[in-house]
N, C-alpha and C. Protein backbone atom coordinates (compact mmCIF):
# COMPACT_ATOMS: atom_id res chain seq x y z
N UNK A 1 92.27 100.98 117.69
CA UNK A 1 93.53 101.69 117.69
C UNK A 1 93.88 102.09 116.28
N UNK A 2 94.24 103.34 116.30
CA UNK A 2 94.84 103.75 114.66
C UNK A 2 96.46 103.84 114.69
N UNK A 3 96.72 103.29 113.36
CA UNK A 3 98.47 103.70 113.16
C UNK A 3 98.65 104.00 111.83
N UNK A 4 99.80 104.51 111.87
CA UNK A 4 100.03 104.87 110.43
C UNK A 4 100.50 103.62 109.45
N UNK A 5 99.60 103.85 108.21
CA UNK A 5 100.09 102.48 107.21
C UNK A 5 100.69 103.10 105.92
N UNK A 6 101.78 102.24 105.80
CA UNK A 6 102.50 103.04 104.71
C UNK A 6 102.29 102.53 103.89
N UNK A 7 102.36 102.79 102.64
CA UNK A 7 102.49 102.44 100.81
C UNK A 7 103.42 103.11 100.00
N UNK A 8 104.33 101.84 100.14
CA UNK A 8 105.45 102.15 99.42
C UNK A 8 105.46 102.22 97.87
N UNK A 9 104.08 101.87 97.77
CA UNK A 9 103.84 102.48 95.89
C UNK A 9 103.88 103.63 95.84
N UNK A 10 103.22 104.25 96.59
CA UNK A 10 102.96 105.39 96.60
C UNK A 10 103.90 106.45 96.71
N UNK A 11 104.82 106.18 97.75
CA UNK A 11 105.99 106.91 98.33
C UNK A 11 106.90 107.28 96.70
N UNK A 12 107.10 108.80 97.01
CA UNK A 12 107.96 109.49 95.96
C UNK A 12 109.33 110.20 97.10
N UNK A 13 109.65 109.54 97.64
CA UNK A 13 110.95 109.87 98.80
C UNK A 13 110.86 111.40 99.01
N UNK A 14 110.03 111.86 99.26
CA UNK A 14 110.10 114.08 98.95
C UNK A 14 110.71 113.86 100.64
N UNK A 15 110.77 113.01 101.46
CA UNK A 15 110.84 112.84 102.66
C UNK A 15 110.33 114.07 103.76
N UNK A 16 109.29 114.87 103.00
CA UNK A 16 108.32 116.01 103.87
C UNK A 16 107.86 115.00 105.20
N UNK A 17 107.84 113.89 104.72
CA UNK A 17 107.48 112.63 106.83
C UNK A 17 108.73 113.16 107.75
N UNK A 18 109.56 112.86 107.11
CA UNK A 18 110.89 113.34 108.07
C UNK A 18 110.74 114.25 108.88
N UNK A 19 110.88 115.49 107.87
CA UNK A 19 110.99 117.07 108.37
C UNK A 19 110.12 116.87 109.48
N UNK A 20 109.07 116.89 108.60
CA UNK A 20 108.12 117.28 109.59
C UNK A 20 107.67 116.49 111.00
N UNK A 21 108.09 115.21 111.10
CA UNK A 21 108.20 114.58 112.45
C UNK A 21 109.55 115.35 113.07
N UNK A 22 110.49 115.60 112.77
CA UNK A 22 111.75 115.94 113.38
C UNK A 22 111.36 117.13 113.71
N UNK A 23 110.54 118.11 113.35
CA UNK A 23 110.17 120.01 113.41
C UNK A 23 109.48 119.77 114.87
N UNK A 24 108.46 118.03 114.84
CA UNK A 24 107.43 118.35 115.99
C UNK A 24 107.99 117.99 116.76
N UNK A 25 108.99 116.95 116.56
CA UNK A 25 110.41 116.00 117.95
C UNK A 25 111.34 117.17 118.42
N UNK A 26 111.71 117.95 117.66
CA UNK A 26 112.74 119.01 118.31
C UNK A 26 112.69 119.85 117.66
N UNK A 27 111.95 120.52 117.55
CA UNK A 27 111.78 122.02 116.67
C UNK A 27 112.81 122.61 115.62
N UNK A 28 113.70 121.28 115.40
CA UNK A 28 114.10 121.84 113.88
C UNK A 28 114.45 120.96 113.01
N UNK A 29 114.75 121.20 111.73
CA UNK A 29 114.73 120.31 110.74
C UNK A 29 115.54 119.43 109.95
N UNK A 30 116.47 118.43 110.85
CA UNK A 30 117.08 117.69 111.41
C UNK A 30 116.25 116.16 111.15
N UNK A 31 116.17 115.99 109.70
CA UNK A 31 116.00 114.14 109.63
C UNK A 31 116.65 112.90 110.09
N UNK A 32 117.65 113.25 110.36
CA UNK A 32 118.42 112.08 110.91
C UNK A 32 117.40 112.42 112.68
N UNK A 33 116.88 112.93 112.82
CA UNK A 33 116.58 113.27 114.55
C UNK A 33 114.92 112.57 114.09
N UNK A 34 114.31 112.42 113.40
CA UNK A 34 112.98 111.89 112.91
C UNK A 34 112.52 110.99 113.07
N UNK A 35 111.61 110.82 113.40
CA UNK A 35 110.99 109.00 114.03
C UNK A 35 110.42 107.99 112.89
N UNK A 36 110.00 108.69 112.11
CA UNK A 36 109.69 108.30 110.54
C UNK A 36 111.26 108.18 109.62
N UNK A 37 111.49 106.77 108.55
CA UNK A 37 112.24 107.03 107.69
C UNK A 37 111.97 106.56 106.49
N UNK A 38 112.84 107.42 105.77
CA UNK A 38 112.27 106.86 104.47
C UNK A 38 113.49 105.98 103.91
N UNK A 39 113.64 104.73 103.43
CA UNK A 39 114.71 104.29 102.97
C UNK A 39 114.44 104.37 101.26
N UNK A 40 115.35 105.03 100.78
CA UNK A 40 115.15 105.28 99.09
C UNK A 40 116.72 103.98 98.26
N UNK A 41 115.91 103.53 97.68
CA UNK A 41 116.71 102.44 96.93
C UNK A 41 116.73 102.89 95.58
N UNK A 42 117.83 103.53 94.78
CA UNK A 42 117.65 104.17 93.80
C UNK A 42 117.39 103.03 92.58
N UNK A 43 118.79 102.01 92.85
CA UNK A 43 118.83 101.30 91.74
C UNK A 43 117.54 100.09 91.30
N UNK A 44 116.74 99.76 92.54
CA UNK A 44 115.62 99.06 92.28
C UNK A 44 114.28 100.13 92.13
N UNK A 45 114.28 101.50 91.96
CA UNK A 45 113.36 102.56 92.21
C UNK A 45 111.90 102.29 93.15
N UNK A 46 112.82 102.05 94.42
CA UNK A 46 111.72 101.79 95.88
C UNK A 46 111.94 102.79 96.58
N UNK A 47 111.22 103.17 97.53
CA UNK A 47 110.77 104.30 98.46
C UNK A 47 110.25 103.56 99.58
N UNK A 48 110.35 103.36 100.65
CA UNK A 48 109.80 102.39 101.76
C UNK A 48 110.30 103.44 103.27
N UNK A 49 108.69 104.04 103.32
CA UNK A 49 108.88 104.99 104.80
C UNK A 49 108.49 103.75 105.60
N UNK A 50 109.14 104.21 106.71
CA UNK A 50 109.14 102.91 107.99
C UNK A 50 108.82 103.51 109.09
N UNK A 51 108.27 103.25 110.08
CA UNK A 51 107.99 103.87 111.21
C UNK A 51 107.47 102.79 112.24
N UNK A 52 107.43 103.00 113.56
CA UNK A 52 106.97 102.17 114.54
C UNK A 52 105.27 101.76 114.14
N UNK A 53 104.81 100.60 114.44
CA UNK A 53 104.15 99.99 114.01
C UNK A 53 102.65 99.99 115.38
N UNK A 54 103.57 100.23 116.35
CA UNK A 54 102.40 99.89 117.85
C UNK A 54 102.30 98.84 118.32
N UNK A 55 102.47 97.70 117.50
CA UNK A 55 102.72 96.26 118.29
C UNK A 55 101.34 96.15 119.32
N UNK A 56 100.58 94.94 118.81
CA UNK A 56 99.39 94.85 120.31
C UNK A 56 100.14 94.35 120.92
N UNK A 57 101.05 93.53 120.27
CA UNK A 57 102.04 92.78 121.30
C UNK A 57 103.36 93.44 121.51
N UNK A 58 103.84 94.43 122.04
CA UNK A 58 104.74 95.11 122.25
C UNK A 58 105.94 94.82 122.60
N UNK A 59 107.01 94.13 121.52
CA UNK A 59 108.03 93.61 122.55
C UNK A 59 108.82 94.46 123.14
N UNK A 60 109.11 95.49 122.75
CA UNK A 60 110.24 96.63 122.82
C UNK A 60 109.52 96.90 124.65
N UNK A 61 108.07 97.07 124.89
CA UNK A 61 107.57 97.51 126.40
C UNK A 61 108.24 96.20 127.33
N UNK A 62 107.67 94.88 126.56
CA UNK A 62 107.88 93.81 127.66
C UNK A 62 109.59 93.51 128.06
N UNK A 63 110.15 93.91 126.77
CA UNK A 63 111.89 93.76 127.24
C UNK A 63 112.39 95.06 128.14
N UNK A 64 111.83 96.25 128.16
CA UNK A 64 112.56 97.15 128.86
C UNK A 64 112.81 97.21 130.33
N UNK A 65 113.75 96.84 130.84
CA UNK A 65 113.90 96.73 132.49
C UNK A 65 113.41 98.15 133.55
N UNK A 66 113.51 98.95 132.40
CA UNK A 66 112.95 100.59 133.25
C UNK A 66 111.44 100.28 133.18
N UNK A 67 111.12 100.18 132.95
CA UNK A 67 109.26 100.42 132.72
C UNK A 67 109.24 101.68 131.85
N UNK A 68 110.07 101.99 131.05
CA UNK A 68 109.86 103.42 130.48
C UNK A 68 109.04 103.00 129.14
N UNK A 69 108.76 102.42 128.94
CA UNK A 69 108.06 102.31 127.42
C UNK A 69 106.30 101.35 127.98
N UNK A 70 105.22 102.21 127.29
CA UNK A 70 103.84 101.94 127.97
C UNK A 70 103.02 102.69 126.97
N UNK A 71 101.59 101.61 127.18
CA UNK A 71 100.87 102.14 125.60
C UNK A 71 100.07 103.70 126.66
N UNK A 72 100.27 104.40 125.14
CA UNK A 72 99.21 105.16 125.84
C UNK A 72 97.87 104.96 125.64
N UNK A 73 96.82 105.42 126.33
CA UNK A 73 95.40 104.96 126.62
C UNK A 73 94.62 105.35 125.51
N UNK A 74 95.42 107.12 125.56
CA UNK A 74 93.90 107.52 124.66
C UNK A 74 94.48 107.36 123.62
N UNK A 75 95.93 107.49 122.72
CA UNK A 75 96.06 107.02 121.47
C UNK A 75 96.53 105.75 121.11
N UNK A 76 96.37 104.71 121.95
CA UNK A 76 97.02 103.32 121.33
C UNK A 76 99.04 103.43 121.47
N UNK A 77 98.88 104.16 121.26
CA UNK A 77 100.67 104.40 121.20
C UNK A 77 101.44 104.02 121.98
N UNK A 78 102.61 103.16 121.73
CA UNK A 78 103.77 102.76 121.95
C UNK A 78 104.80 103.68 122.46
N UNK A 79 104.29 103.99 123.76
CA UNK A 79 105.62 105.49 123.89
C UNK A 79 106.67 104.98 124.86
N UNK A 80 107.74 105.87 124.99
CA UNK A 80 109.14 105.63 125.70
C UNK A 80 108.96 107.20 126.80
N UNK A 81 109.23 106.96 127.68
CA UNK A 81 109.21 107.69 128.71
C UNK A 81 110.92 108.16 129.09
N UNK A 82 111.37 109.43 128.30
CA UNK A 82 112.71 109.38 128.12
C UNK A 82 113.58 109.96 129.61
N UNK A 83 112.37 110.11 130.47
CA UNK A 83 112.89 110.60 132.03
C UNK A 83 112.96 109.06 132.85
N UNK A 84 112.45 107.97 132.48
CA UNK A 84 112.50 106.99 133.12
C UNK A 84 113.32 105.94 132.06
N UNK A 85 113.65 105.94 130.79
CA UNK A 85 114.50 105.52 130.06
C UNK A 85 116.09 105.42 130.68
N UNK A 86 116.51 104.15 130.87
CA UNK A 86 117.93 103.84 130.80
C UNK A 86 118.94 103.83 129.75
N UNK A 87 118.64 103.90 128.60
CA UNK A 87 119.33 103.70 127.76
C UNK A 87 120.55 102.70 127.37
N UNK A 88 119.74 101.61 128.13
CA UNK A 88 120.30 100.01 128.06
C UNK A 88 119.95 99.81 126.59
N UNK A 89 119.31 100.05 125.44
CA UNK A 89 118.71 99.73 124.19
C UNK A 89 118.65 98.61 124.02
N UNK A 90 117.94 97.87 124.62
CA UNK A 90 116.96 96.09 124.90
C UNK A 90 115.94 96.65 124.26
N UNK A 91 115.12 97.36 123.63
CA UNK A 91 114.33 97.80 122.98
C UNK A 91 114.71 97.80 121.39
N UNK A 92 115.23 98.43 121.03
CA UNK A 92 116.45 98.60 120.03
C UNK A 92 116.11 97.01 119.25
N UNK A 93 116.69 95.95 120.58
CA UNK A 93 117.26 94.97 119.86
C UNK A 93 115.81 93.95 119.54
N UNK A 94 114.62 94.31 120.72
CA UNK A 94 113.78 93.61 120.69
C UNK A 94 112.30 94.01 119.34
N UNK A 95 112.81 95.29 118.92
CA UNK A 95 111.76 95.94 118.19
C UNK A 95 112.02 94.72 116.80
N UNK A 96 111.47 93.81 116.28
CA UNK A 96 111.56 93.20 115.31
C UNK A 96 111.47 93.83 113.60
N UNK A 97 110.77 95.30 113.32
CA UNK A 97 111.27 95.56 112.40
C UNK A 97 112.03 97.40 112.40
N UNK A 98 112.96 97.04 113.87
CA UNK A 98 113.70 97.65 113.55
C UNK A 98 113.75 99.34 113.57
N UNK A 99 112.49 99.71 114.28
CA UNK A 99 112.12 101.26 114.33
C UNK A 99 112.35 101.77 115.46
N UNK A 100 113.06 101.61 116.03
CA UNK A 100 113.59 102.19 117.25
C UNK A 100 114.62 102.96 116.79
N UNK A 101 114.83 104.19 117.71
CA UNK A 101 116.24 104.68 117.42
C UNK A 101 116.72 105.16 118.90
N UNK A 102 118.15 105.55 118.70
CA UNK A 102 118.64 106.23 120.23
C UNK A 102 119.52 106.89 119.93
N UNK A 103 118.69 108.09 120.43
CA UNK A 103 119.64 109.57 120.53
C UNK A 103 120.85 109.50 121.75
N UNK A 104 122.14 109.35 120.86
CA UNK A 104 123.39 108.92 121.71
C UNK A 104 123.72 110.78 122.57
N UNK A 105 123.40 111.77 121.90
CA UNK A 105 123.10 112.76 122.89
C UNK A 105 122.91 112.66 123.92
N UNK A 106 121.48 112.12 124.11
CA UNK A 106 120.31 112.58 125.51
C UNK A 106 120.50 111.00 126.28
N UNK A 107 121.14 109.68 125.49
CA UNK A 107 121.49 108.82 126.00
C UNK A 107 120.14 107.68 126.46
N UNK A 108 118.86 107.99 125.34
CA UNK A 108 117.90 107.52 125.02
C UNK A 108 117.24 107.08 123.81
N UNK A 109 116.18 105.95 124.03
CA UNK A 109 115.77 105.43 123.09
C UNK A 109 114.54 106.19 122.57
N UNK A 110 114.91 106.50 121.08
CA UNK A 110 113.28 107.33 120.79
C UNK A 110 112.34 106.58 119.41
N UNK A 111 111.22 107.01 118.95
CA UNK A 111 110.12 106.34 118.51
C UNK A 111 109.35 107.05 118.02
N UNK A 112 108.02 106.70 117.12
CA UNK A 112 106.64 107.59 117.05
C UNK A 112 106.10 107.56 118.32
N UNK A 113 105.39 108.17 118.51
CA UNK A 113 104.67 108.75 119.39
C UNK A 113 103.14 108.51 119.18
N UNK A 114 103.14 108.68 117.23
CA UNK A 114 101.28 109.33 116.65
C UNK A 114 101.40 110.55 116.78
N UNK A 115 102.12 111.44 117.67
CA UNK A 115 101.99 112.73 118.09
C UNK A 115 100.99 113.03 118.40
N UNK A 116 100.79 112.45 119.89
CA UNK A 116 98.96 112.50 120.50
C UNK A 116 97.85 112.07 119.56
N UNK A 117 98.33 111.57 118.66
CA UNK A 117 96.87 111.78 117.90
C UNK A 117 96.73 112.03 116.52
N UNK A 118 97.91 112.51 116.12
CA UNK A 118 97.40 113.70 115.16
C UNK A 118 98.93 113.90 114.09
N UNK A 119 99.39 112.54 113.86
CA UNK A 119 100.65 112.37 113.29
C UNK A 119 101.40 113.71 111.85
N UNK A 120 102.27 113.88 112.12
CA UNK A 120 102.49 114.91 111.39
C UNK A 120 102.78 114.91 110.13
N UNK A 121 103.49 113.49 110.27
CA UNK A 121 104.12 112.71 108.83
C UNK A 121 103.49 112.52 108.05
N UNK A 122 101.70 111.92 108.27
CA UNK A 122 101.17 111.63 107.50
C UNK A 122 100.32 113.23 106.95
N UNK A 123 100.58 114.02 107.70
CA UNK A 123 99.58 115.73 107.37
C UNK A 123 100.78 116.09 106.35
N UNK A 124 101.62 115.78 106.44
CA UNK A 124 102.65 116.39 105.35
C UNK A 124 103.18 115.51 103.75
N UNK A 125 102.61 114.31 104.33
CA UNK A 125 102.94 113.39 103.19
C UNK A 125 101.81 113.86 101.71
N UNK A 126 102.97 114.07 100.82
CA UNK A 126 101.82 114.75 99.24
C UNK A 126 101.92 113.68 98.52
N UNK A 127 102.06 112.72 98.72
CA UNK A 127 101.51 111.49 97.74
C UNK A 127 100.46 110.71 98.13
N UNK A 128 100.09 110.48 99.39
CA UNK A 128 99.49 109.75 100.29
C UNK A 128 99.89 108.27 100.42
N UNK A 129 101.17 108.39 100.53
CA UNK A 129 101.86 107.45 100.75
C UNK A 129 101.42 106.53 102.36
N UNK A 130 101.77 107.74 102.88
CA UNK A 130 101.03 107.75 104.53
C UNK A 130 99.69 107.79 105.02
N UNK A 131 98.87 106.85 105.76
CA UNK A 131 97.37 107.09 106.20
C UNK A 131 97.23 106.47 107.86
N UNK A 132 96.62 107.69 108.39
CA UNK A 132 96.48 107.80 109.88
C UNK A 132 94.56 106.77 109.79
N UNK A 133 95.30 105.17 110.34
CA UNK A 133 94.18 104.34 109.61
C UNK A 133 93.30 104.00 110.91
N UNK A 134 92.56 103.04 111.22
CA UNK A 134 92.32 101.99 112.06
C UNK A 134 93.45 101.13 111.64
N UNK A 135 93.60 100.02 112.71
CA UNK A 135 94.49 99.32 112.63
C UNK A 135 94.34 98.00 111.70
N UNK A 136 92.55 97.39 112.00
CA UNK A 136 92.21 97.18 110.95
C UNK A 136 92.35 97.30 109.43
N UNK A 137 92.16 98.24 109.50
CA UNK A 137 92.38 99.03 108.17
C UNK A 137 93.15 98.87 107.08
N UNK A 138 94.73 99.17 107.89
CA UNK A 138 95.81 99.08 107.94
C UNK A 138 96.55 98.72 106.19
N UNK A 139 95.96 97.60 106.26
CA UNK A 139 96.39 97.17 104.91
C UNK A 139 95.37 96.71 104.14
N UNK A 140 94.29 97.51 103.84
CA UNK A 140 93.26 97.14 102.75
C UNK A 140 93.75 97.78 101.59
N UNK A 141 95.08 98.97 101.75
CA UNK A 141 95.33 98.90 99.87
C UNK A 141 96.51 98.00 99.52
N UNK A 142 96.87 96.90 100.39
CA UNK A 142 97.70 96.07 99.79
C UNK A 142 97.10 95.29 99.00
N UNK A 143 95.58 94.71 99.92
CA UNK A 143 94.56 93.58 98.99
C UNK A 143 94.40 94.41 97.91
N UNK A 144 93.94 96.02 97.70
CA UNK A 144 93.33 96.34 96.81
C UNK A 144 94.12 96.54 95.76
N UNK A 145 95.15 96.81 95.42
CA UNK A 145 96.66 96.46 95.37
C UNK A 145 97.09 95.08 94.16
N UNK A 146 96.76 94.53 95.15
CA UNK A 146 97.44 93.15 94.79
C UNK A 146 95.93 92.66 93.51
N UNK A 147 94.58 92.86 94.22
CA UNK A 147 93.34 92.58 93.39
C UNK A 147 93.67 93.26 91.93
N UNK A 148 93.94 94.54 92.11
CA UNK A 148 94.11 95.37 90.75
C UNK A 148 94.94 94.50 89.93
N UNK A 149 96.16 94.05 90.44
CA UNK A 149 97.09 93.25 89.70
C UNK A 149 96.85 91.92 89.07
N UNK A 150 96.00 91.37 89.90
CA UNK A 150 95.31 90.02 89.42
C UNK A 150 94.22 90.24 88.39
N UNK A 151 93.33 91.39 88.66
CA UNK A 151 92.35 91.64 87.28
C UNK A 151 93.18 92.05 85.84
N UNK A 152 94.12 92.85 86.29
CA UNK A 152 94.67 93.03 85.16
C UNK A 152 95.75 91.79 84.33
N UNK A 153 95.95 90.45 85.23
CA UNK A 153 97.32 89.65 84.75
C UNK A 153 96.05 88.82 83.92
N UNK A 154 94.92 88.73 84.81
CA UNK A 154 93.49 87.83 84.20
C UNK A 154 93.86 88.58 82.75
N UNK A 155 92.93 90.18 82.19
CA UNK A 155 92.72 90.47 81.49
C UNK A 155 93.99 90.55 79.83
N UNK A 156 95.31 90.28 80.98
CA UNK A 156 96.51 89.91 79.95
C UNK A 156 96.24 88.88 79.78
N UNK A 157 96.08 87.75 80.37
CA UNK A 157 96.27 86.33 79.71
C UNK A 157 95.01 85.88 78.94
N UNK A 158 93.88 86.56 79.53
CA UNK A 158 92.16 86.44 78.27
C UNK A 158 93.23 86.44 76.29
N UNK A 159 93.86 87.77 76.76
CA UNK A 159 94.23 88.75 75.43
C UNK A 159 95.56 87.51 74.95
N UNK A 160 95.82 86.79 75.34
CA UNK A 160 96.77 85.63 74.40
C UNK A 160 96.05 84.17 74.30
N UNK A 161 95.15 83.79 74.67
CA UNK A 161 94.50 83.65 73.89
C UNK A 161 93.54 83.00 72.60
């Protein structure tokens, strides 16, 4: 299964994830309507895009009393079925970090998708903040990441000495 893995080093808030999930969710360009977010923390200078995760273990599917939320087959994805959606938001409360949203409009709960396949957020992201991974995958630039940091704290403390 692939999902999108974010790196919040990376992230420069241009929030082009937004737009462009919100352009493919409802054809216009409307971030607050976006399944992707970016939370920008000025005074600690963080950038942290967030998005649904896929869960193998899905709590947001197993709490919903509609049956409206079910992986899909061919992309792994965590989707909400907004014709069979109640908009009880037991999903909402069960999603543990929090990526659910509900359009008080349409009186439903909405989400990533992946967009079949072929996520938009990450085709638009210019930092490469965003990567359409294996799930595996997922977080090999945190190790690589964190390794860089340790060769370099090594190569500070060689230098004192």
């Amino acid at each position: 299964m692939r999902i999108v893995a974010v790196d919040p080093d990376a992230c420069v808030a241009c929030r082009n994830c937004e737009y462009a999930c919100a352009f493919r969710q409802t054809g216009d360009f409307d971030r607050t309507r976006s399944h992707i977010r970016v939370n920008y923390h000025p005074a600690e200078r963080a950038c942290v895009p967030l998005t649904c995760m896929h869960c193998a273990e899905a709590w947001c599917m197993e709490v919903c009393p509609a049956g409206a939320i079910s992986r899909n087959a061919e992309t792994g994805a965590v989707e909400i079925d907004k014709d069979h959606c109640a908009g009880c938001k037991m999903c909402l409360l069960a999603c543990p970090f929090g990526n659910i949203g509900f359009d008080s409009t349409h009186g439903v709960s909405r989400k990533c998708d992946l967009c079949g396949g072929d996520p938009r957020c990450v085709g638009s992201c210019t930092s490469g903040a965003l990567e359409y991974v294996e799930e595996n995958d997922a977080f090999a630039f945190k190790r690589d990441a964190l390794d860089a940091k340790l060769r370099q704290a090594l190569r500070l403390d060689r230098g004192r000495r």
